[in-house]
Protein backbone atom coordinates (compact mmCIF):
# COMPACT_ATOMS: atom_id res chain seq x y z
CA UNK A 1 114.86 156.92 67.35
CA UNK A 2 114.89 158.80 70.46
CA UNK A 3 113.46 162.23 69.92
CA UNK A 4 116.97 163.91 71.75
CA UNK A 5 119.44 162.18 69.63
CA UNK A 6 116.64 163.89 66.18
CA UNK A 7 116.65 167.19 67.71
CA UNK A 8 120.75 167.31 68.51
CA UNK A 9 122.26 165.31 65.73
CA UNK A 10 119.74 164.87 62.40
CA UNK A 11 120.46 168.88 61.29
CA UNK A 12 124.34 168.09 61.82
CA UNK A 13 124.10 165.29 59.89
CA UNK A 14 122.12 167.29 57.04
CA UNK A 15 124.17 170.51 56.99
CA UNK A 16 127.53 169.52 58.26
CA UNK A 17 129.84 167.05 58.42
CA UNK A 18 128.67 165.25 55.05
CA UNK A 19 131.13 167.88 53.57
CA UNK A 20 133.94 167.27 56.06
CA UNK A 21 137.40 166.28 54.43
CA UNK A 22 137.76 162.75 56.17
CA UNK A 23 134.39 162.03 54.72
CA UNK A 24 135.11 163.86 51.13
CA UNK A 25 138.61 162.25 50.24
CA UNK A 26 138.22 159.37 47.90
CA UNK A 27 141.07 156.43 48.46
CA UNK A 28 142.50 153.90 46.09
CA UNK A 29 140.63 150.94 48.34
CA UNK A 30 137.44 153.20 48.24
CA UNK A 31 137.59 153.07 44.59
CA UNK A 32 138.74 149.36 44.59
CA UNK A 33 135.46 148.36 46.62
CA UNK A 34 133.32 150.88 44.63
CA UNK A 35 133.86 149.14 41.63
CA UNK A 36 132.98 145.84 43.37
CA UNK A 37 129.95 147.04 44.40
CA UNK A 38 129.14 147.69 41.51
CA UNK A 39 130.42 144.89 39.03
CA UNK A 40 127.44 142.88 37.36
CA UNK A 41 129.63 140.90 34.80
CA UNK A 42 128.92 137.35 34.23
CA UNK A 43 132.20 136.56 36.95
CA UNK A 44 130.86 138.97 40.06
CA UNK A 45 130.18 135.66 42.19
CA UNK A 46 133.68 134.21 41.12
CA UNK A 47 135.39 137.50 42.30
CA UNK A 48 133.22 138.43 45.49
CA UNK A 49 134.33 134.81 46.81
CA UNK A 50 137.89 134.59 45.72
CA UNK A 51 138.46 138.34 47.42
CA UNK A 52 136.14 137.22 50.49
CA UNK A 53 137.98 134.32 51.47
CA UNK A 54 141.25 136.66 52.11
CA UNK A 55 139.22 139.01 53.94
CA UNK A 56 138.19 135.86 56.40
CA UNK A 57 135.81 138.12 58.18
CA UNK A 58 132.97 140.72 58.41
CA UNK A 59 131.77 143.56 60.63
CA UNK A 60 127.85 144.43 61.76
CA UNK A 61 126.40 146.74 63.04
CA UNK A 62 122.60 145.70 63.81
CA UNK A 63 119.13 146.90 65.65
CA UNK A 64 117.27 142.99 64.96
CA UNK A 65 118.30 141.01 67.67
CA UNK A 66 117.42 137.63 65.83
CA UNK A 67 120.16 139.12 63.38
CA UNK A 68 122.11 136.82 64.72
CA UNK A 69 120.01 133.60 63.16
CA UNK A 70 121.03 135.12 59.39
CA UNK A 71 124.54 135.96 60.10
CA UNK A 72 125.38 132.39 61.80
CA UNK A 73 123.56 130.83 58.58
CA UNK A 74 125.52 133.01 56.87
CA UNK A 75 129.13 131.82 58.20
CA UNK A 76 128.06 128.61 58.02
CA UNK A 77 127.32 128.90 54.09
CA UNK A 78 130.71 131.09 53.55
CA UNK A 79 133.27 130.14 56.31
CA UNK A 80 133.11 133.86 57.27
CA UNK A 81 133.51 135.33 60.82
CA UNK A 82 130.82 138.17 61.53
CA UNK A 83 132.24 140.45 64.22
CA UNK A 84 128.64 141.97 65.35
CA UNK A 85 127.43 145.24 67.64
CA UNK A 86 124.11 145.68 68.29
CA UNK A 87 122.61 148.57 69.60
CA UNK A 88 119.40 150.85 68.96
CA UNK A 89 118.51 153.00 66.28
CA UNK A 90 119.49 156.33 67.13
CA UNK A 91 122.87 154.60 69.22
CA UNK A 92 124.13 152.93 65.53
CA UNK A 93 123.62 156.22 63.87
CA UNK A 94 125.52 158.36 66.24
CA UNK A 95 128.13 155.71 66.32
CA UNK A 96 128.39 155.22 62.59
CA UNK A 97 129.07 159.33 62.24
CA UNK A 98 131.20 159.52 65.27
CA UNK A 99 133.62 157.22 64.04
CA UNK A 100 133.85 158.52 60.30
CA UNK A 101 134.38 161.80 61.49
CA UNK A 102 137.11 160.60 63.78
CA UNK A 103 138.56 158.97 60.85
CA UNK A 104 137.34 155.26 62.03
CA UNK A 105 136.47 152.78 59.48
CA UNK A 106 135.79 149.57 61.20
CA UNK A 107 132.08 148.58 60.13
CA UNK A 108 131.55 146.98 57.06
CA UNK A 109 127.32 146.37 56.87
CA UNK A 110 124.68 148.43 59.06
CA UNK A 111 121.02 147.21 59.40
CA UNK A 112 118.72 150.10 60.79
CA UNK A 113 116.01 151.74 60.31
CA UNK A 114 115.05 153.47 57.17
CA UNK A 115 115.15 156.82 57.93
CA UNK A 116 118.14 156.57 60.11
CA UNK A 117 119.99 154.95 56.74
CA UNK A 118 118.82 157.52 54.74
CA UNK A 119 120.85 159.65 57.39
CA UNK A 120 123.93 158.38 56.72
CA UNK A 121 123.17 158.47 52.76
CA UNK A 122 123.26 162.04 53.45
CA UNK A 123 126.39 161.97 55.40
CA UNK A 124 127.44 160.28 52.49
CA UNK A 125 128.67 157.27 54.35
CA UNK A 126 126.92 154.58 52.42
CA UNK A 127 127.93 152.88 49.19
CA UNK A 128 125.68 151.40 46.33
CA UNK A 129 125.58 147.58 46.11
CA UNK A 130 123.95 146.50 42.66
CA UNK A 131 122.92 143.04 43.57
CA UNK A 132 121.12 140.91 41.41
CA UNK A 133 118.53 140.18 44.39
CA UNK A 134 117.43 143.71 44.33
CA UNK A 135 114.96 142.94 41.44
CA UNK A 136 113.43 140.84 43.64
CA UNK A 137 112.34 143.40 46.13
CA UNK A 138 109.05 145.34 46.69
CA UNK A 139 109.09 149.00 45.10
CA UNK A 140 109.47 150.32 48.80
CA UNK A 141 112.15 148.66 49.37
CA UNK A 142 114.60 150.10 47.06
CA UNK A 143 114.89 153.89 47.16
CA UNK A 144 116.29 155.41 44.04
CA UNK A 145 119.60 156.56 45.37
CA UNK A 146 120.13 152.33 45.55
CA UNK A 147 122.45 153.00 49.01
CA UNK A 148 120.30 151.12 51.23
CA UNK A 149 117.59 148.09 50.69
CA UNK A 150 114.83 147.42 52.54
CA UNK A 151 115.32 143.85 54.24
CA UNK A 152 111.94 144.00 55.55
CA UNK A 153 109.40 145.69 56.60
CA UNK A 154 108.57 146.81 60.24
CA UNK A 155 104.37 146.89 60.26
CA UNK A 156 102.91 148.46 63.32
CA UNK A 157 99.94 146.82 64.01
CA UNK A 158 97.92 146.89 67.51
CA UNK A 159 98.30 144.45 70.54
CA UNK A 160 95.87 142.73 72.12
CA UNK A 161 95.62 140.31 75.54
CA UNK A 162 92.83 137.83 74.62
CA UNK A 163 92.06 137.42 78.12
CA UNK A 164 91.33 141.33 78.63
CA UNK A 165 90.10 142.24 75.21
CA UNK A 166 87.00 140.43 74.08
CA UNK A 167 86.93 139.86 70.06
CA UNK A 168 83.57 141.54 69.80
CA UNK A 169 85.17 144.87 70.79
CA UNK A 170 88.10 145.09 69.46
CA UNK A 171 88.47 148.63 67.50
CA UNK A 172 88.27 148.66 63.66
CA UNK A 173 89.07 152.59 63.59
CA UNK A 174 91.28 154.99 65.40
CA UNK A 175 88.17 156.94 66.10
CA UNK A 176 86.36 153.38 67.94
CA UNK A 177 89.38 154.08 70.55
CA UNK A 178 87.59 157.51 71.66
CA UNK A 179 84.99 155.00 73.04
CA UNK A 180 84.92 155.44 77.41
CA UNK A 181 84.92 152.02 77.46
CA UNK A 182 88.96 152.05 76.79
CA UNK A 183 89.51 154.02 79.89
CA UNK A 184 92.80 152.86 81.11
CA UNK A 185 93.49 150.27 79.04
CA UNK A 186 95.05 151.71 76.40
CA UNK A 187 99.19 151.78 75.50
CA UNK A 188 101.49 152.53 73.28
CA UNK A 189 105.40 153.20 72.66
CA UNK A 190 106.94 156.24 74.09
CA UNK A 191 108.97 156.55 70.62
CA UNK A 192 106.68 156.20 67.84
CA UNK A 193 106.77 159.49 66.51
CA UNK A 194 107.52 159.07 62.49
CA UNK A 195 104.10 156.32 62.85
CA UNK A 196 102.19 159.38 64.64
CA UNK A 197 103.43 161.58 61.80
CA UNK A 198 102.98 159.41 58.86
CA UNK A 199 99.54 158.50 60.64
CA UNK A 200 98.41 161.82 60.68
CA UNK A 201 99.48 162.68 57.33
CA UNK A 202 97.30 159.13 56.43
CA UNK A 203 94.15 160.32 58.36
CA UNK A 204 94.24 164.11 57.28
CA UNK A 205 96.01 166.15 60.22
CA UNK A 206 93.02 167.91 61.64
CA UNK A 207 90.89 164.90 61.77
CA UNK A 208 93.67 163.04 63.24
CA UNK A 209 94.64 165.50 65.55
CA UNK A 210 91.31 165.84 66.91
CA UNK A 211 90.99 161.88 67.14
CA UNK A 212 93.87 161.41 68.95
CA UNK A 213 92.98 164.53 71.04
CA UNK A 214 90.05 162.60 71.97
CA UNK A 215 91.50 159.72 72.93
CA UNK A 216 94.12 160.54 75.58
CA UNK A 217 91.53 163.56 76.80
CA UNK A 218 88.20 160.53 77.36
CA UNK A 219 90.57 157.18 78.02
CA UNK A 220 94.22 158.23 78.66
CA UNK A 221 96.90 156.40 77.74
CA UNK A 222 100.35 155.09 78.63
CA UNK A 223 103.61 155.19 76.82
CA UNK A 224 106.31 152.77 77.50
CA UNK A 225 109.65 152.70 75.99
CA UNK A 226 110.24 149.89 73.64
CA UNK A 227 107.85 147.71 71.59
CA UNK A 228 109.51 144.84 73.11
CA UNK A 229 108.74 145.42 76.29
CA UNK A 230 105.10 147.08 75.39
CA UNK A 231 104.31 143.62 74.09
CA UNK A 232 105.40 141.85 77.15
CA UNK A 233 103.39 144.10 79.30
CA UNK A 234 100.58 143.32 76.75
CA UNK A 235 101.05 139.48 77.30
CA UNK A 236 100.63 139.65 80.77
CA UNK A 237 97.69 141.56 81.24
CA UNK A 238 98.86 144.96 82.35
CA UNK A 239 97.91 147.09 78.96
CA UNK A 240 95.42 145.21 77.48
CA UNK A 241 95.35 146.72 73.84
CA UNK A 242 98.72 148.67 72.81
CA UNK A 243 98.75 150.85 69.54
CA UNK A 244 102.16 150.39 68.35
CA UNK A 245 103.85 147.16 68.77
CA UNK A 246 105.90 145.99 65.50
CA UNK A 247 103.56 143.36 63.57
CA UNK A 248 106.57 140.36 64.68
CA UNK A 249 106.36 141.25 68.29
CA UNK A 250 103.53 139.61 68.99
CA UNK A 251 103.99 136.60 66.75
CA UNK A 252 106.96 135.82 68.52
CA UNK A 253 105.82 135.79 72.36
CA UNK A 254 102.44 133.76 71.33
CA UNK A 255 104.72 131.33 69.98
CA UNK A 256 105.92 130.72 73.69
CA UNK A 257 101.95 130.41 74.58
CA UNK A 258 101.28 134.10 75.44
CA UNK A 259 97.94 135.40 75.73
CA UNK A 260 98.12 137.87 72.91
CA UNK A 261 97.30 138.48 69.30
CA UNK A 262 97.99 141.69 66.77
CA UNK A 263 95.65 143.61 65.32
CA UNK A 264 95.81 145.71 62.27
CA UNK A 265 93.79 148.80 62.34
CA UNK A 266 93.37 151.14 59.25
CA UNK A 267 95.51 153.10 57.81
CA UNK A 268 98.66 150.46 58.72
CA UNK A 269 101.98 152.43 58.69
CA UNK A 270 104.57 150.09 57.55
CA UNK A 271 108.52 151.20 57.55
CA UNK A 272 111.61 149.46 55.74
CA UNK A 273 114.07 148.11 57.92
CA UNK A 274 117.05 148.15 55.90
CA UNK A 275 120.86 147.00 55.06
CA UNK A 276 123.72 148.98 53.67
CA UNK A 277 127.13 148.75 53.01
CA UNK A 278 129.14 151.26 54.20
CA UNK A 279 131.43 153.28 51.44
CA UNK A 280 135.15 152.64 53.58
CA UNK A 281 134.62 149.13 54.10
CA UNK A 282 137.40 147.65 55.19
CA UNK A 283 136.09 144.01 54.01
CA UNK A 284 134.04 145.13 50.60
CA UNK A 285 133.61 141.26 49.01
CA UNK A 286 132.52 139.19 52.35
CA UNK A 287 130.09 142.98 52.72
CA UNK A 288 128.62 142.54 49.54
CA UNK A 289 128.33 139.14 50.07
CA UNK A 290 126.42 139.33 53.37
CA UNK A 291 124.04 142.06 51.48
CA UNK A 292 123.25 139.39 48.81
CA UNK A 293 122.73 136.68 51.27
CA UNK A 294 120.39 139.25 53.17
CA UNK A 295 118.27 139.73 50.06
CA UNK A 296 118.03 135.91 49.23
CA UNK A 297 118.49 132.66 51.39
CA UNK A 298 118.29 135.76 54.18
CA UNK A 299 114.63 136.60 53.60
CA UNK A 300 113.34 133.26 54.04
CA UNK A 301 115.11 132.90 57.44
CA UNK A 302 113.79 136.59 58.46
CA UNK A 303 110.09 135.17 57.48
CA UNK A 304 110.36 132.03 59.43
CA UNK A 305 111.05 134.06 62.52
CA UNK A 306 107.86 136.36 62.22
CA UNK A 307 109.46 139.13 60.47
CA UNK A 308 107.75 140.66 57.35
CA UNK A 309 110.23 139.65 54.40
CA UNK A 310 110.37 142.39 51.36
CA UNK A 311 111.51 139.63 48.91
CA UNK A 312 108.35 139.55 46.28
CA UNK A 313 109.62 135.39 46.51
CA UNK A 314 108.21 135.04 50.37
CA UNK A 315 104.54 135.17 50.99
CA UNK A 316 103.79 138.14 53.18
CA UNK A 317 101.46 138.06 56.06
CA UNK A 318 100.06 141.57 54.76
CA UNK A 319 99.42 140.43 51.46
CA UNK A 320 95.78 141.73 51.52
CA UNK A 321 96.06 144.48 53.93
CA UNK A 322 96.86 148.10 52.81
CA UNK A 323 99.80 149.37 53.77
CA UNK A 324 101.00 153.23 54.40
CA UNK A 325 104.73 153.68 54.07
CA UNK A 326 106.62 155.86 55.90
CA UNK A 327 108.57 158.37 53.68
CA UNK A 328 112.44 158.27 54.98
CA UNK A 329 113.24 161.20 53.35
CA UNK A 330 109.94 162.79 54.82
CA UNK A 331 110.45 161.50 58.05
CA UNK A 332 113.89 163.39 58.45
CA UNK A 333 112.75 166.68 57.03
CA UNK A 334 109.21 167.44 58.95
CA UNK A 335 111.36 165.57 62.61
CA UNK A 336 111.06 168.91 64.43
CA UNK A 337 107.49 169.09 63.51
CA UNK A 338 106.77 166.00 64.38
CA UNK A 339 108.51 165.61 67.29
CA UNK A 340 106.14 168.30 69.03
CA UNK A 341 102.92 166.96 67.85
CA UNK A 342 104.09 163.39 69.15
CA UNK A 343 105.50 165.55 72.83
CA UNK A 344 102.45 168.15 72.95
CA UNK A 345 99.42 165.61 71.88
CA UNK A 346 100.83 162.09 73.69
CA UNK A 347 104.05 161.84 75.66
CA UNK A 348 103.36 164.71 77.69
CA UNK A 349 99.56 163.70 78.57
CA UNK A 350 100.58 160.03 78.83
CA UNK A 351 100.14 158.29 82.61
């Protein structure tokens, strides 16, 4: 999330407008979809479908750009037409509370980051969905308010051009990076502040400030804007080892024949990406729906195209490597904080 959008918006969305009276005021159709959401009886498919096929359609609001891939599976399994708008992080967020407090309920299902979900369970925005697929989840994925569930999980790992980086000295350590011998070859993206924060916590802050200190003080470093476009520039050559590309970046250009492979260096922050229904739905069954599909026939789809599935059913790619999670709860409450660190100790020393 863009560190403008955390320093103007996040506290409003703690504070404020979660006690507004649009957003208080319980309707008949609020209660008729909260009680769907949360139905388990033996007849909950039976229901979902039979109210889903009136509905006839479905409205999403997404970050994933392969999105797309699950919810075309998905009308094709259900007849259902997904109406979708996808945007980043920070952009969904601020739309998601703009239009509740203007009185707009038009989305059905948001897929975003974790903590940015957890900021619209505080606005109170979100609605519980007990799905039977949520068993099936890893512990991470399922915070115990139940309004959101982790879909997957978003692993930064390192980036690497084989053609610039030889295997023999590629770091195992943050602190191998304080090494001259990375002078000028090092990136990493301009946004990353909740994996600097969560990494820092990981490492033990003064030993990770004074790593990191190290680094961009010996070997510099630059930070560009998107992990998308950090792996490209790692694929062609012109950073040849980035820090923080997501684990499925890299998987999915070297399937095209890049030059490029992902490394995982210790600790690995991993976050949930995650889905959510939202609480004035104006389609409730084909939402619910979607959500189940997401945590089911959904995860195997998200796996085949790189991503890291959080469905204990799919084999994961970081089966035997130790993961740190980021905290979403955490990550909203110590933003400020780590914000600066993130400005004082990289962005504003970055080339």
């Amino acid at each position: 999330m863009h560190k403008k959008i955390w320093k103007l918006m996040i506290p409003a969305l703690i504070a404020g407008a979660a006690h507004s009276t649009v957003l208080a005021q319980d309707t008949p159709k609020m209660a008729a979809a909260r009680e769907l959401a949360l139905y388990q009886g033996p007849e909950r498919q039976e229901r979902l479908l039979e109210a889903a096929k009136k509905e006839g359609e479905l409205s999403v609001y997404h970050a994933y750009p392969k999105l797309t891939i699950m919810m075309a599976a998905f009308t094709k399994k259900y007849g259902i037409k997904v109406n979708a708008w996808r945007a980043g992080s920070e952009a969904i967020l601020q739309r998601l509370t703009t239009e509740a407090r203007g009185g707009r309920f038009e989305v059905d299902i948001v897929q975003n980051n974790a903590p940015e979900n957890e900021a619209a369970h505080r606005e109170r925005l979100l609605q519980e969905v007990r799905s039977p697929y949520l068993a099936d989840l890893i512990p991470q994925a399922v915070p115990a308010h139940k309004e959101w569930a982790g879909i997957t999980l978003d692993v930064w790992t390192a980036a690497y051009n084989t053609a610039k980086v030889k295997k023999d000295e590629l770091p195992k350590r943050y602190e191998d990076l304080q090494d001259p011998k990375w002078k000028g070859r090092l990136g990493i993206e301009a946004n990353n502040h909740i994996w600097f924060g969560t990494l820092l916590s990981a490492l033990g802050e003064e030993r990770g400030t004074k790593i990191f200190n190290n680094i961009v003080s010996t070997n510099g470093i630059s930070a560009r804007k998107g992990h998308s476009l950090l792996t490209t520039m790692v694929a062609s050559g012109e950073v040849p080892l980035a820090l923080t590309v997501y684990s499925w970046n890299p998987e999915q250009i070297k399937a095209k024949g890049a030059p490029i492979e992902g490394l995982a260096i210790q600790p690995v922050i991993a976050q949930p990406s995650t889905i959510a229904m939202l609480k004035r739905s104006p389609n409730p069954a084909s939402a619910i729906l979607f959500y189940d599909f997401m945590l089911n026939e959904g995860q195997k789809l998200l796996a085949d195209n790189h991503y890291v599935a959080t469905s204990k059913k799919i084999p994961s790619p970081f089966a035997n490597v130790p993961l740190t999670y980021v905290d979403p709860a955490k990550a909203l409450d110590m933003q400020n904080k780590w914000l600066r660190n993130w400005d004082e100790m990289i962005v504003k020393k970055a080339k």
